[in-house]
N, C-alpha and C. Protein backbone atom coordinates (compact mmCIF):
# COMPACT_ATOMS: atom_id res chain seq x y z
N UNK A 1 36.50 -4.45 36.31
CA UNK A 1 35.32 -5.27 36.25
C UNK A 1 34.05 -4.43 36.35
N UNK A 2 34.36 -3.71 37.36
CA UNK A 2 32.88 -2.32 37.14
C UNK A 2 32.71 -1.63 36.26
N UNK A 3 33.91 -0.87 35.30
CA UNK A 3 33.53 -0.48 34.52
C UNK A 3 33.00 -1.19 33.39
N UNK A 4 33.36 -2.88 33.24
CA UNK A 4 32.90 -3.91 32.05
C UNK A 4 31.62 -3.74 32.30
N UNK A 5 30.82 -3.86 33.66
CA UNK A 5 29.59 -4.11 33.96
C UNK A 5 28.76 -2.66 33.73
N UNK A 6 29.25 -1.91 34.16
CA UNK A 6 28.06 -0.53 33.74
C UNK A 6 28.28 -0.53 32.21
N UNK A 7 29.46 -0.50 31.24
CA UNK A 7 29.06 -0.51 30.01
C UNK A 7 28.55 -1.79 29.52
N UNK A 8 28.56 -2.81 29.62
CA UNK A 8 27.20 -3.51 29.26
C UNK A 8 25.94 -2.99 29.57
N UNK A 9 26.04 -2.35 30.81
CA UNK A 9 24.62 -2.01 31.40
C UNK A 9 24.20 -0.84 30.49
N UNK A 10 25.23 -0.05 30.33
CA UNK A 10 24.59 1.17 29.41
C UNK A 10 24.34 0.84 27.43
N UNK A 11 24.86 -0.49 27.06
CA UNK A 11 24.87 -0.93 25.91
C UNK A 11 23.00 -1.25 26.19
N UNK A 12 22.71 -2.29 27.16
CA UNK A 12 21.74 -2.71 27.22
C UNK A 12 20.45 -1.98 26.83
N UNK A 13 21.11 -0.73 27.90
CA UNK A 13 19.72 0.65 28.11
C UNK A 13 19.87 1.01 26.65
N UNK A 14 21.15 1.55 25.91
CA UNK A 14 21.25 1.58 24.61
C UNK A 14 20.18 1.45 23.59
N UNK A 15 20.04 -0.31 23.67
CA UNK A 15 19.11 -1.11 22.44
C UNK A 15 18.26 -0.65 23.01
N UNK A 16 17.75 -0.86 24.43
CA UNK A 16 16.16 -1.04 24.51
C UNK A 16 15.67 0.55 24.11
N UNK A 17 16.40 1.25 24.34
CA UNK A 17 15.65 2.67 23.87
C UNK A 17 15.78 2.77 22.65
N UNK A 18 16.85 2.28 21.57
CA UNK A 18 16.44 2.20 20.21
C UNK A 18 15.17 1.44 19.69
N UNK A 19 15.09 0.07 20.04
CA UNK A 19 14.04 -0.63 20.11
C UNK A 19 12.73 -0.04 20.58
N UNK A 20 12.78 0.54 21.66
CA UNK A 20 11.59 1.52 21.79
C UNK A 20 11.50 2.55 21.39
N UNK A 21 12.21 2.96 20.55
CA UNK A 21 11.81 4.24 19.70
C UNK A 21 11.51 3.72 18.27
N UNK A 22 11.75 2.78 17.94
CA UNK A 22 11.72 2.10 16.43
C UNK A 22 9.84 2.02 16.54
N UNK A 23 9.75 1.26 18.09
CA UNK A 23 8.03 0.83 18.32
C UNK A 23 7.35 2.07 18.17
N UNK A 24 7.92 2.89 18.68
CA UNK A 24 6.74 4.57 18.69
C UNK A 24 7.10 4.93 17.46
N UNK A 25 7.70 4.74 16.10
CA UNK A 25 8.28 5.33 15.20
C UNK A 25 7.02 4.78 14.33
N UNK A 26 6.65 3.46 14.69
CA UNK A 26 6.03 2.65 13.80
C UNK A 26 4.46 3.36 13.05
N UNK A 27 4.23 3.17 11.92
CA UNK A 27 3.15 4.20 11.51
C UNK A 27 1.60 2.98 11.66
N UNK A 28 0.73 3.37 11.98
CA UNK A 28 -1.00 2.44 12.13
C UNK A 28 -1.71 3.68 11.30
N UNK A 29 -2.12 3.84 10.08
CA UNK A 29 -2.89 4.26 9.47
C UNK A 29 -4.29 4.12 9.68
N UNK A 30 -5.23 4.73 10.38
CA UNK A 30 -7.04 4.33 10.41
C UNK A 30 -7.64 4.71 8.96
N UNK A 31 -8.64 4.67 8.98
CA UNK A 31 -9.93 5.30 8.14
C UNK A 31 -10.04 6.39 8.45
N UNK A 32 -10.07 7.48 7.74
CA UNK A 32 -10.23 9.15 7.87
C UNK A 32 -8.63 9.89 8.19
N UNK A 33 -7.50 9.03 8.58
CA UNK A 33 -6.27 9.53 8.11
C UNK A 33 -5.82 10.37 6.85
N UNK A 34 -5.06 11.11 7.11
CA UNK A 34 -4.49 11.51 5.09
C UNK A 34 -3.03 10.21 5.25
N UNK A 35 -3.92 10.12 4.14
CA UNK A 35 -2.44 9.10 3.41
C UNK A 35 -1.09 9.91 3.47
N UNK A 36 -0.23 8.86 3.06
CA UNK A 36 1.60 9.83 3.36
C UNK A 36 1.44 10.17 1.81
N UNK A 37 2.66 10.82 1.55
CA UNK A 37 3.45 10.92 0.29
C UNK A 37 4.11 9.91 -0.27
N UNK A 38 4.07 9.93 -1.50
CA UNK A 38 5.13 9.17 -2.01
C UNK A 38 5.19 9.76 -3.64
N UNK A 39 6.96 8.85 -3.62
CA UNK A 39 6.80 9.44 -5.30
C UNK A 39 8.00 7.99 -5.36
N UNK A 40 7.04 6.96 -6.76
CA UNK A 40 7.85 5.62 -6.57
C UNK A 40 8.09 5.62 -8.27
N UNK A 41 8.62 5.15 -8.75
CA UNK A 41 8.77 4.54 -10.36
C UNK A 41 7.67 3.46 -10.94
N UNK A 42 7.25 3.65 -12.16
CA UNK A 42 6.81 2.34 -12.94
C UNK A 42 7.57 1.48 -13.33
N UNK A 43 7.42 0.77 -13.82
CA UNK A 43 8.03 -0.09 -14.65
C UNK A 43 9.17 -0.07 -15.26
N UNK A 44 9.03 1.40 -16.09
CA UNK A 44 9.31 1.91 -17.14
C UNK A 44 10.29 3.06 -16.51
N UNK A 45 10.53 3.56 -15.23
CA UNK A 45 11.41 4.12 -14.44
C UNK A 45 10.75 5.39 -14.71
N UNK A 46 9.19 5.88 -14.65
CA UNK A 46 8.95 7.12 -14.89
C UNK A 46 8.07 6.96 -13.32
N UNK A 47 8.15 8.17 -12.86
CA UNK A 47 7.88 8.68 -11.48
C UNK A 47 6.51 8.72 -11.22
N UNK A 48 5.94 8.33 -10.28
CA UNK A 48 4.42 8.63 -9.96
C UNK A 48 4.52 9.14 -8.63
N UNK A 49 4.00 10.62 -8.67
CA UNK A 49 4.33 11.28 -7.28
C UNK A 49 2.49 11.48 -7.03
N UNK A 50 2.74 11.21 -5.56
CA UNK A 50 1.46 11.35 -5.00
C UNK A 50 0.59 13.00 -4.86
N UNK A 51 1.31 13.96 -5.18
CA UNK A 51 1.22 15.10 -5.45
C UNK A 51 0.26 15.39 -6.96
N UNK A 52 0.55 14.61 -7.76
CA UNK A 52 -0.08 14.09 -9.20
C UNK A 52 -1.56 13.39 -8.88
N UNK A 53 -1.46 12.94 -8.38
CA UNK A 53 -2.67 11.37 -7.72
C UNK A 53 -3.65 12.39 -6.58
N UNK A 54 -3.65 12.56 -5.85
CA UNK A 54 -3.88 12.88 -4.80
C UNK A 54 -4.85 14.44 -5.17
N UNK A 55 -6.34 14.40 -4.73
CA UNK A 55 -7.02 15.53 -5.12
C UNK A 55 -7.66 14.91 -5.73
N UNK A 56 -7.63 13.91 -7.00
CA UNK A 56 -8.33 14.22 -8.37
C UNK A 56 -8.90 13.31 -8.49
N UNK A 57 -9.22 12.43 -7.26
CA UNK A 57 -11.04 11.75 -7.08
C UNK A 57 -10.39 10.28 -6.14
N UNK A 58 -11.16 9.71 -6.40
CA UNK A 58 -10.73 8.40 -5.63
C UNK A 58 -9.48 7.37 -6.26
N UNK A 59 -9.00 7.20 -5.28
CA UNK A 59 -7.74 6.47 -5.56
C UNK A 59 -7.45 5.10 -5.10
N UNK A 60 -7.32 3.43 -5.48
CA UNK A 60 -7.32 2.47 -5.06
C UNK A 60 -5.66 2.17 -4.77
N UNK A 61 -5.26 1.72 -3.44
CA UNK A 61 -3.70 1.90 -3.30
C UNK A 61 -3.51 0.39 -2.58
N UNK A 62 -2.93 -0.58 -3.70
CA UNK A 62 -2.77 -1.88 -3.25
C UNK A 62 -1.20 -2.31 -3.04
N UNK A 63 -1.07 -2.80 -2.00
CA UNK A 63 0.19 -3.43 -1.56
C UNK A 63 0.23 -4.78 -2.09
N UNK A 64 1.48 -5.07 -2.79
CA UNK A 64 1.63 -6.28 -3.38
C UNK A 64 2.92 -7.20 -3.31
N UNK A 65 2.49 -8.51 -3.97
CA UNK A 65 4.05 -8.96 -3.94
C UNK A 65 4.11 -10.32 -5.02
N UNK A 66 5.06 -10.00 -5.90
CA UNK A 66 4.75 -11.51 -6.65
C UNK A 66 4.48 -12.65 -6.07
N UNK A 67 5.38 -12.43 -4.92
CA UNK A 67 5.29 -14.12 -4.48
C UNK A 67 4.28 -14.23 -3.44
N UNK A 68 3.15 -13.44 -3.14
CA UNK A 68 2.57 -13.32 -2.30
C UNK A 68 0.99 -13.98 -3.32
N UNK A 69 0.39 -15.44 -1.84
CA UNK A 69 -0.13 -16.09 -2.85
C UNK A 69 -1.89 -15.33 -2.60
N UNK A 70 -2.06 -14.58 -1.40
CA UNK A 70 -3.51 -14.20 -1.32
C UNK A 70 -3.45 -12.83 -1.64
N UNK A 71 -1.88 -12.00 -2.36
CA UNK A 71 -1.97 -10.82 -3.41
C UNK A 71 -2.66 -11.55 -4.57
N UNK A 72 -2.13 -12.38 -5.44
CA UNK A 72 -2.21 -12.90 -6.58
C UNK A 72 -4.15 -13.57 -6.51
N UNK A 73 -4.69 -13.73 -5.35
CA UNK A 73 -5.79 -14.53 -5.79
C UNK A 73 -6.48 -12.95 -5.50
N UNK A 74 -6.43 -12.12 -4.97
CA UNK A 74 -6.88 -10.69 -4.77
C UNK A 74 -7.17 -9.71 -6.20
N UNK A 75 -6.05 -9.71 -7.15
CA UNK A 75 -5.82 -9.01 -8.29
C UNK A 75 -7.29 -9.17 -8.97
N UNK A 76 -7.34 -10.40 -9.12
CA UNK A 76 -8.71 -10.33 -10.09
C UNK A 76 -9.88 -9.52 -10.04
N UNK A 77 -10.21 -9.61 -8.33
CA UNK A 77 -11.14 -8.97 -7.88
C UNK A 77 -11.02 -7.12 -7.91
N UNK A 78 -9.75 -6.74 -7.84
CA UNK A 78 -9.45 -5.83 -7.70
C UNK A 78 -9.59 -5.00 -9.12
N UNK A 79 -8.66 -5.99 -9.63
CA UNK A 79 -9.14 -5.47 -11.15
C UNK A 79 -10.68 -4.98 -11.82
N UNK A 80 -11.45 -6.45 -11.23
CA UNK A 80 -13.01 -6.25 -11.30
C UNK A 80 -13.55 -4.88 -11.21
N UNK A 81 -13.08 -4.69 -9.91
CA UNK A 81 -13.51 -3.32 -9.30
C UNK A 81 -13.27 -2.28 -9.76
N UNK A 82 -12.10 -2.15 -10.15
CA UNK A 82 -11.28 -0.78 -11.13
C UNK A 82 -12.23 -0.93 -12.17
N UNK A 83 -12.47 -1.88 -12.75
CA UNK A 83 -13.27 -1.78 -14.61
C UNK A 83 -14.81 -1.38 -14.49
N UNK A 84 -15.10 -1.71 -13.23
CA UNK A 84 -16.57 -1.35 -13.40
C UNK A 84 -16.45 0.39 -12.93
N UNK A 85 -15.91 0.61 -12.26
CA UNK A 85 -15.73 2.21 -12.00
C UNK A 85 -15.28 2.76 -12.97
N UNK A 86 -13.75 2.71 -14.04
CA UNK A 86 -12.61 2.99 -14.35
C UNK A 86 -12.82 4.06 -15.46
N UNK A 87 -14.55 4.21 -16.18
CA UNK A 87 -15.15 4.76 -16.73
C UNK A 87 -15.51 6.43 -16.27
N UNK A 88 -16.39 6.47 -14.79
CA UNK A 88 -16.58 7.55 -14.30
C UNK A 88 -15.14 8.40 -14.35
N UNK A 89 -14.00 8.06 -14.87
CA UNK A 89 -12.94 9.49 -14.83
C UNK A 89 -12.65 9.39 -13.13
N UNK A 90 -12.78 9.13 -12.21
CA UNK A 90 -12.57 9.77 -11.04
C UNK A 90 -12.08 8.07 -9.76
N UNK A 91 -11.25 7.75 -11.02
CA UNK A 91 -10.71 6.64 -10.07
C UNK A 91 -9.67 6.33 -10.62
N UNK A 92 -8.80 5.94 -9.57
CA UNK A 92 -7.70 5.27 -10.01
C UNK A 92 -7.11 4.45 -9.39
N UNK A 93 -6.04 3.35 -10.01
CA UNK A 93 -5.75 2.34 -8.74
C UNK A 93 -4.11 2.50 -9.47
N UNK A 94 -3.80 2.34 -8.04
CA UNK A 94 -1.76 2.30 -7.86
C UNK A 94 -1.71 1.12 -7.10
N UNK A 95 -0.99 -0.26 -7.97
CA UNK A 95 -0.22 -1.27 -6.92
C UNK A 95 1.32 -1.17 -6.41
N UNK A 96 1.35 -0.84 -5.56
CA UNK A 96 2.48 -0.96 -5.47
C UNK A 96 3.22 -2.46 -4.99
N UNK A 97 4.28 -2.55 -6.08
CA UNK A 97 4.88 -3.96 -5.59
C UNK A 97 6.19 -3.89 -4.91
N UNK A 98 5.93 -4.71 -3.71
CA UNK A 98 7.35 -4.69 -2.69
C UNK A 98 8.50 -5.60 -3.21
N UNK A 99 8.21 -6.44 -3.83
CA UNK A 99 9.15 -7.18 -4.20
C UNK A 99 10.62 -6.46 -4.19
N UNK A 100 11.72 -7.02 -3.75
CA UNK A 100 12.73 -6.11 -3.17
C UNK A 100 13.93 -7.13 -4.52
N UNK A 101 13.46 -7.48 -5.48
CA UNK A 101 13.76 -7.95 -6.78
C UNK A 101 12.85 -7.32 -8.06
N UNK A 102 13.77 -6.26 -8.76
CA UNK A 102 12.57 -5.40 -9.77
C UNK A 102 12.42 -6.61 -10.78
N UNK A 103 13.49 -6.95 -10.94
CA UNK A 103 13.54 -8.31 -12.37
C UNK A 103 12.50 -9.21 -12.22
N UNK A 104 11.67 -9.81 -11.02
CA UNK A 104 10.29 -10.13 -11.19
C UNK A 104 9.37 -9.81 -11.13
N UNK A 105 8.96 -8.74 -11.11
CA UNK A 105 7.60 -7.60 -11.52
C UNK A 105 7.90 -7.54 -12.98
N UNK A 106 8.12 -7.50 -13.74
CA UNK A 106 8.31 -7.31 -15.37
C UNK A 106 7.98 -8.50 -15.96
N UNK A 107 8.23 -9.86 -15.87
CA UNK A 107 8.06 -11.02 -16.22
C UNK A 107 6.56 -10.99 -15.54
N UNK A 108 6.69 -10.86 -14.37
CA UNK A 108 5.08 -11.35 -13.90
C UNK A 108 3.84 -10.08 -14.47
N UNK A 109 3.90 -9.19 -15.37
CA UNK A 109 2.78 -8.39 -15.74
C UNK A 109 2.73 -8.86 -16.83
N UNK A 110 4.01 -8.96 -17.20
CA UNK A 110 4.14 -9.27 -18.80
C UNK A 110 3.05 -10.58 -19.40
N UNK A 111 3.24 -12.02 -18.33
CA UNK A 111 2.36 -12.98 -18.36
C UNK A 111 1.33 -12.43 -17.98
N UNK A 112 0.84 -11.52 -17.13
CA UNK A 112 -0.50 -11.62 -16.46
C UNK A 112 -0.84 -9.57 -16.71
N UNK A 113 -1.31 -9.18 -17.96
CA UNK A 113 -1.47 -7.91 -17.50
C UNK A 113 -2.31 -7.29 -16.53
N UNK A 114 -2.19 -6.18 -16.32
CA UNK A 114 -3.47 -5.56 -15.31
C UNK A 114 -3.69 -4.56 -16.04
N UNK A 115 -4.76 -3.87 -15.81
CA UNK A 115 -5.36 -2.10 -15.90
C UNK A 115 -4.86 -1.55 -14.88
N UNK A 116 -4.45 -2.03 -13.60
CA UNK A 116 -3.73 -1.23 -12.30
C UNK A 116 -2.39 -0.59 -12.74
N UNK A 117 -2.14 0.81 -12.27
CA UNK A 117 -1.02 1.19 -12.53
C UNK A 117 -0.13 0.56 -11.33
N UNK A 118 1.01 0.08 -12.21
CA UNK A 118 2.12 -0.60 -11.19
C UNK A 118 3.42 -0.05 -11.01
N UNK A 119 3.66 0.09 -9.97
CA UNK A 119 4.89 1.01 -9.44
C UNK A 119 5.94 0.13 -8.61
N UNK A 120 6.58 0.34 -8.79
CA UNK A 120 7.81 -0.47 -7.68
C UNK A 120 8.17 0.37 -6.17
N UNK A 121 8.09 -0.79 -5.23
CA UNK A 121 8.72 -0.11 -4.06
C UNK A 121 9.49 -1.21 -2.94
N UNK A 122 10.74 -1.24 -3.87
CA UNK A 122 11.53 -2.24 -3.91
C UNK A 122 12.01 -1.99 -2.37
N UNK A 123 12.51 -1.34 -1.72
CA UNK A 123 13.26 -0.58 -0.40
C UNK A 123 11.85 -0.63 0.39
N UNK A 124 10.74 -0.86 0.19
CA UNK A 124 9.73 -0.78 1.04
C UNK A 124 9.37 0.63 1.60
N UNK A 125 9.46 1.93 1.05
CA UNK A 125 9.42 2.66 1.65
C UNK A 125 7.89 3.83 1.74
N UNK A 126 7.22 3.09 0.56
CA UNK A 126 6.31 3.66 0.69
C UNK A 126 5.16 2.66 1.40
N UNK A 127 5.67 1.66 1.66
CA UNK A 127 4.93 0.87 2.60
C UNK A 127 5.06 0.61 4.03
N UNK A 128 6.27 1.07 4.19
CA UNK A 128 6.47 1.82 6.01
C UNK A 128 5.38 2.80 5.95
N UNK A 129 5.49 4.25 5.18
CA UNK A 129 4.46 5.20 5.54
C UNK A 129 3.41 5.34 5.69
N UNK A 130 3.02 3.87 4.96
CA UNK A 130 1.16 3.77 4.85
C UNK A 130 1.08 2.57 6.10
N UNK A 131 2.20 2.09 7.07
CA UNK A 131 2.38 1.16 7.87
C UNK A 131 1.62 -0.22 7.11
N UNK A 132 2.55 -0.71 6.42
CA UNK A 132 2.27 -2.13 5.63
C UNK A 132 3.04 -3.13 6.83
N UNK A 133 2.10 -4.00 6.95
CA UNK A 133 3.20 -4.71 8.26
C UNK A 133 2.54 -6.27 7.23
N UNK A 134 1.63 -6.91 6.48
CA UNK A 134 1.09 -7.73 6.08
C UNK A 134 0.28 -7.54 4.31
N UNK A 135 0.99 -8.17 3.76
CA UNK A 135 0.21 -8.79 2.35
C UNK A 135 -1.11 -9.34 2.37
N UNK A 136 -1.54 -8.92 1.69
CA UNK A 136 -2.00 -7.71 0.68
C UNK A 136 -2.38 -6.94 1.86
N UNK A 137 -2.32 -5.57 1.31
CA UNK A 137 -3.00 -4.44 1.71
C UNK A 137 -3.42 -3.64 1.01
N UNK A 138 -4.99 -2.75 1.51
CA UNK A 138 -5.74 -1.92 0.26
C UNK A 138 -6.08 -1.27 1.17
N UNK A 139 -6.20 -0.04 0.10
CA UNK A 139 -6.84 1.83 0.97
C UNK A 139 -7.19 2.20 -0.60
N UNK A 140 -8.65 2.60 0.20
CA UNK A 140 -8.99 3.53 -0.82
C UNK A 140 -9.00 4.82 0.13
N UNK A 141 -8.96 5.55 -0.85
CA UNK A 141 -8.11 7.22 -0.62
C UNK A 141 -9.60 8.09 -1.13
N UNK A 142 -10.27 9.06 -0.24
CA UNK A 142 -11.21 9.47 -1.25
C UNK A 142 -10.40 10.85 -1.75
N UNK A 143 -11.42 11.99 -2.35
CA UNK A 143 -11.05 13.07 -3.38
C UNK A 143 -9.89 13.80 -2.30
N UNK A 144 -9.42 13.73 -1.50
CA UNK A 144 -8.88 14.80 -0.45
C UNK A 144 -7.96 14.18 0.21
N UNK A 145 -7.48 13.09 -0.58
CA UNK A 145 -6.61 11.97 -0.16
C UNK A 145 -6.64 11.53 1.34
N UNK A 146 -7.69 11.63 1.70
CA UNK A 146 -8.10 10.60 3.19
C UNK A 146 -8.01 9.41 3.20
N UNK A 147 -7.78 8.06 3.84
CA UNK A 147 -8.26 7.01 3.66
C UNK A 147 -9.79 6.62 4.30
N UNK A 148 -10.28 6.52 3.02
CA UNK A 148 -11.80 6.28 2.90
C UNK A 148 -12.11 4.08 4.07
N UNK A 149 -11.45 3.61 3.52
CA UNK A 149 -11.15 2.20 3.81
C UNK A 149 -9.85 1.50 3.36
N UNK A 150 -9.88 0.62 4.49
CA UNK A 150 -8.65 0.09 4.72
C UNK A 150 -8.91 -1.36 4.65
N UNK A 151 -8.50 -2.26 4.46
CA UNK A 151 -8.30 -3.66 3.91
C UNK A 151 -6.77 -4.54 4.27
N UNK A 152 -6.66 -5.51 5.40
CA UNK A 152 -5.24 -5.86 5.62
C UNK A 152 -5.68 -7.73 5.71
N UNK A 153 -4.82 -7.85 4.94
CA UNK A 153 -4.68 -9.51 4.85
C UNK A 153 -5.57 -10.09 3.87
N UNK A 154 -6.13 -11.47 3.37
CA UNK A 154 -6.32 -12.33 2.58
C UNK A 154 -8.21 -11.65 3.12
N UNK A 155 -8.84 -12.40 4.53
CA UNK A 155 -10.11 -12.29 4.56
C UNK A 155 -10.38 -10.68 5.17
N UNK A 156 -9.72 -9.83 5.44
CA UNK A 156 -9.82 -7.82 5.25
C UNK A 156 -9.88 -7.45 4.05
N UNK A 157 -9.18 -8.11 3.06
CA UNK A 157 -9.17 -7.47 1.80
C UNK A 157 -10.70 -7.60 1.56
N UNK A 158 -11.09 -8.99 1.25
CA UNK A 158 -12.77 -9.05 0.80
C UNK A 158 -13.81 -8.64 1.59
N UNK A 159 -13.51 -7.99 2.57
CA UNK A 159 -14.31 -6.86 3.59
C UNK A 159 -14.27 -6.04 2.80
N UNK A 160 -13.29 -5.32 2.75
CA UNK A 160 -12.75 -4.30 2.13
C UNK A 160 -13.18 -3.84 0.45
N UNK A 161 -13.10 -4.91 -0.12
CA UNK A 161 -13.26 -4.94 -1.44
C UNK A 161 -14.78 -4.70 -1.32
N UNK A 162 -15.91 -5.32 -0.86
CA UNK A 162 -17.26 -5.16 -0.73
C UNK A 162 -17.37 -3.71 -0.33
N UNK A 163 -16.90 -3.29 0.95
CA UNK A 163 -17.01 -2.08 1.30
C UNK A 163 -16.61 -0.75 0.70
N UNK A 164 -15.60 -1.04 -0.36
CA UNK A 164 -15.12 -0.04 -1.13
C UNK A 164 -16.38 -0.06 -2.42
N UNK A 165 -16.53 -1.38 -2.92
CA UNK A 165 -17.74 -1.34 -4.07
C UNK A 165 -19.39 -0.77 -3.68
N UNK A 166 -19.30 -0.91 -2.34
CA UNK A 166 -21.04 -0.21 -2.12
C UNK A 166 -20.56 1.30 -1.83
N UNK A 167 -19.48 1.98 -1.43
CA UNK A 167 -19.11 3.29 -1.27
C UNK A 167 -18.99 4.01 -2.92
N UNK A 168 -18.48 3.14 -3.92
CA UNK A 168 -17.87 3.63 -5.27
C UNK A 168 -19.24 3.66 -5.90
N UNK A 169 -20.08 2.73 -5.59
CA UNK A 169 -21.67 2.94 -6.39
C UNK A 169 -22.23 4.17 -5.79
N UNK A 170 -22.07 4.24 -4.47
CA UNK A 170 -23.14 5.14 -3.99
C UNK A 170 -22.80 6.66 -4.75
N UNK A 171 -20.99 6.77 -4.16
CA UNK A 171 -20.82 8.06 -5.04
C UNK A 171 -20.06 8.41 -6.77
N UNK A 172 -19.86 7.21 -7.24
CA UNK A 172 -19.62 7.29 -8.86
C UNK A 172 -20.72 6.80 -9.51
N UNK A 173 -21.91 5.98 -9.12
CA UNK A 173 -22.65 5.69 -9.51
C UNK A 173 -22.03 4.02 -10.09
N UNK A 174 -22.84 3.51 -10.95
CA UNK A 174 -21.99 2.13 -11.19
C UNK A 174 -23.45 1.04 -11.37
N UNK A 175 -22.81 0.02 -12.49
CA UNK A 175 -23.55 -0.93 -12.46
C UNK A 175 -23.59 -2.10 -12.16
């Protein structure tokens, strides 16, 4: 009977220290962080490594999800934003979609295109590193892959989106 009871007891201590190491494992990205790495697929199963991206001016990095309904009312605006910059050469935007089903990201661009380059990150893994815990999420990345601003949820994003457009005028210029 004692030994039943200390190994429960040591199962117990077990979880909770997995569980508390999962919590300290967990990534919180600020403003002035360097973004993680990643290297995810398009569409089209060709590779976009952040090694490519990263350096060569400002970068818009949106977390997405088909079925996600304040991603979908977000896009437009986002898009907005990419087209009025998308000219100066020195921007770019990567969505990445979590959808953990690739077969509906293809149907849903197909109806609805974007100018955003779209990447899959079906396993979620490049959205652990940038700590995605909530839909939508946006970082802009400046030339040195820092995160310039950060944007989390439905009313952060349109913080965010304002705050990224008076930063992109000041230094791409813009009309």
């Amino acid at each position: 009977m004692k030994a039943r009871k200390g190994l429960s007891l040591a199962v117990l201590l077990l979880a909770a220290a997995a569980m508390a190491g999962a919590q300290a494992r967990k990534v919180t990205l600020q403003e002035g962080d360097a973004a993680p790495k990643f290297t995810n697929p398009d569409m089209a199963g060709k590779y976009l490594m952040s090694t490519k991206v990263y350096g060569t001016g400002w970068v818009l990095v949106d977390f997405f999800a088909t079925w996600c309904e304040p991603c979908k009312k977000e896009l437009p605006e986002l898009e907005k934003l990419y087209r009025k910059f998308e000219k100066s050469g020195k921007l770019q935007a990567i969505l990445f979609d979590t959808d953990t089903d690739p077969s509906l990201v293809g149907p849903f661009f197909q109806s609805r295109p974007t100018p955003l380059s779209v990447v899959l990150d079906r396993y979620q893994v490049t959205a652990e590193r940038f700590g995605v815990e909530n839909l939508p999420m946006l970082f802009l990345l400046d030339a040195s892959g820092r995160i310039a601003v950060k944007g989390v949820g439905e009313t952060g994003i349109l913080d965010a989106l304002a705050r990224i457009e008076a930063l992109l005028t000041r230094e791409l210029g813009g009309n």
